[in-house]
Protein backbone atom coordinates (compact mmCIF):
# COMPACT_ATOMS: atom_id res chain seq x y z
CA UNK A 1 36.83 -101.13 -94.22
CA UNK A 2 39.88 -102.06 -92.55
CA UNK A 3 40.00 -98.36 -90.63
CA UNK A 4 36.38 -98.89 -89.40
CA UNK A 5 37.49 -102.41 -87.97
CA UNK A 6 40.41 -100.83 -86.40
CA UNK A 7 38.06 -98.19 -84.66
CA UNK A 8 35.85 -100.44 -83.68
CA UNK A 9 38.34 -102.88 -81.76
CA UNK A 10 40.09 -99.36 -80.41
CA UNK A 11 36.30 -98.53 -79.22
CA UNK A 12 36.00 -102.19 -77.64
CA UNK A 13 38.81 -102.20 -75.78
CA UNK A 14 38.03 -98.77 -73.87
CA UNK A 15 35.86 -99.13 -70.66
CA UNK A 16 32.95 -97.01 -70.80
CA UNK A 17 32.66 -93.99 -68.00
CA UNK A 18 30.23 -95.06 -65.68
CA UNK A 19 28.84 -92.49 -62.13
CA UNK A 20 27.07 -93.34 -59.55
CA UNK A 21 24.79 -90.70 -57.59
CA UNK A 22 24.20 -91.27 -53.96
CA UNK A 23 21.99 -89.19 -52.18
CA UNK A 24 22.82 -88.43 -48.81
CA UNK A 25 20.44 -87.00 -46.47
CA UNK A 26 20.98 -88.12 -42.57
CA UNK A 27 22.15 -91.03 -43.55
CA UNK A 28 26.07 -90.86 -43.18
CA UNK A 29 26.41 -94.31 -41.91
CA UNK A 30 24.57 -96.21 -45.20
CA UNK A 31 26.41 -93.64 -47.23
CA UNK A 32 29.63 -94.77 -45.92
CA UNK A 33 28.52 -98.19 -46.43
CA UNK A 34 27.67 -97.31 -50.13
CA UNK A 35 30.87 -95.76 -50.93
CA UNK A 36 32.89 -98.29 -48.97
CA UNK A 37 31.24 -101.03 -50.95
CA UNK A 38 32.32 -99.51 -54.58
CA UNK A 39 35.74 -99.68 -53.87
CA UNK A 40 35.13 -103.48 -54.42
CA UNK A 41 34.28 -103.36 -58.25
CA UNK A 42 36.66 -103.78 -60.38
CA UNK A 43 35.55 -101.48 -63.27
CA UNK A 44 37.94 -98.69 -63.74
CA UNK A 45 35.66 -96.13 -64.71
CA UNK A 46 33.51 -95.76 -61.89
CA UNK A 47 33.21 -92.31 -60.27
CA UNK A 48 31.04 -91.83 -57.47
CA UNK A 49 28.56 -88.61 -56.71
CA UNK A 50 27.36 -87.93 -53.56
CA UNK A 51 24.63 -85.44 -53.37
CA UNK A 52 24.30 -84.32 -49.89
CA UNK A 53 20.85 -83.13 -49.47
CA UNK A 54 20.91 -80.21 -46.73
CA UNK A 55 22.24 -82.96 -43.84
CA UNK A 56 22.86 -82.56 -40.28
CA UNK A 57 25.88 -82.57 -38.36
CA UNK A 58 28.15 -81.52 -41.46
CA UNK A 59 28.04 -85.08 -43.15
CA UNK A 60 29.39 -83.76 -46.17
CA UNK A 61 32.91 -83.31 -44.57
CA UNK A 62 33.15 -86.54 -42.91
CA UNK A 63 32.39 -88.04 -46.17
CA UNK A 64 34.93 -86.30 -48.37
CA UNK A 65 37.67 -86.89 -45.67
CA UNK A 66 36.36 -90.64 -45.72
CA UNK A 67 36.24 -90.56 -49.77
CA UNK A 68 38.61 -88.11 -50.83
CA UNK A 69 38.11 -89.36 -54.71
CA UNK A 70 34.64 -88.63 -54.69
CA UNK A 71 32.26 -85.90 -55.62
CA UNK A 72 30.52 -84.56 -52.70
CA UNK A 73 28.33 -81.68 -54.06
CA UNK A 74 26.41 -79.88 -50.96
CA UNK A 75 22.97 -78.52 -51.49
CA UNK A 76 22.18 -75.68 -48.98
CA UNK A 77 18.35 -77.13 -49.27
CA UNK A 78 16.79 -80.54 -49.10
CA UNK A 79 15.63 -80.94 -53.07
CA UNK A 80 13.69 -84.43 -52.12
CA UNK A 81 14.58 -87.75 -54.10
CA UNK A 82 13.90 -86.43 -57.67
CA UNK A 83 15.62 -83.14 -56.82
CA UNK A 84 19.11 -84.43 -55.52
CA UNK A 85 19.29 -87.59 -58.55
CA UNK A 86 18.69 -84.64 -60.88
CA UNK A 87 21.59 -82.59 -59.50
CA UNK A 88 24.02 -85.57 -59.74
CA UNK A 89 22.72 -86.35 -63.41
CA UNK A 90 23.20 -83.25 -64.27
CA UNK A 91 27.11 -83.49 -62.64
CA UNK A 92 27.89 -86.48 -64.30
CA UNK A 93 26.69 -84.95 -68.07
């Protein structure tokens, strides 16, 4: 009993690992926005994903000079809405 109580409070006191995908496609400016906007929370697991869906004008590079700390995984096709999430899901698992 006592050990169970003691890995429960150890459990407790651990901040769960939470990612956020972001899909990118044209849309550097919101994306920026997005990313710029999660530096404000103060959870300390938060990881960002940024699924850049096939964009123009190399947006994935201006990103991960903008956001060094987070994931910027390039598809070489646009996958639609459904496509990109599942690529980021799939990251974070």
């Amino acid at each position: 009993m006592t050990a169970f109580i003691m890995t429960a409070f150890t459990t407790l006191q651990k901040s769960p690992s939470v990612h956020i995908v972001i899909l990118n496609w044209n849309g550097l400016e919101d994306t920026l926005e997005c990313l710029a906007s999660l530096e404000n929370l103060s959870h300390p697991g938060v990881k960002a994903i940024v699924i850049d869906n096939a964009s123009r004008d190399n947006q994935a590079e201006t990103i991960e000079q903008k956001f060094p700390d987070a994931a910027v995984l390039r598809q070489t096709e646009n996958l639609g809405f459904c496509g990109g999430c599942n690529v980021g899901i799939k990251y974070a698992l």
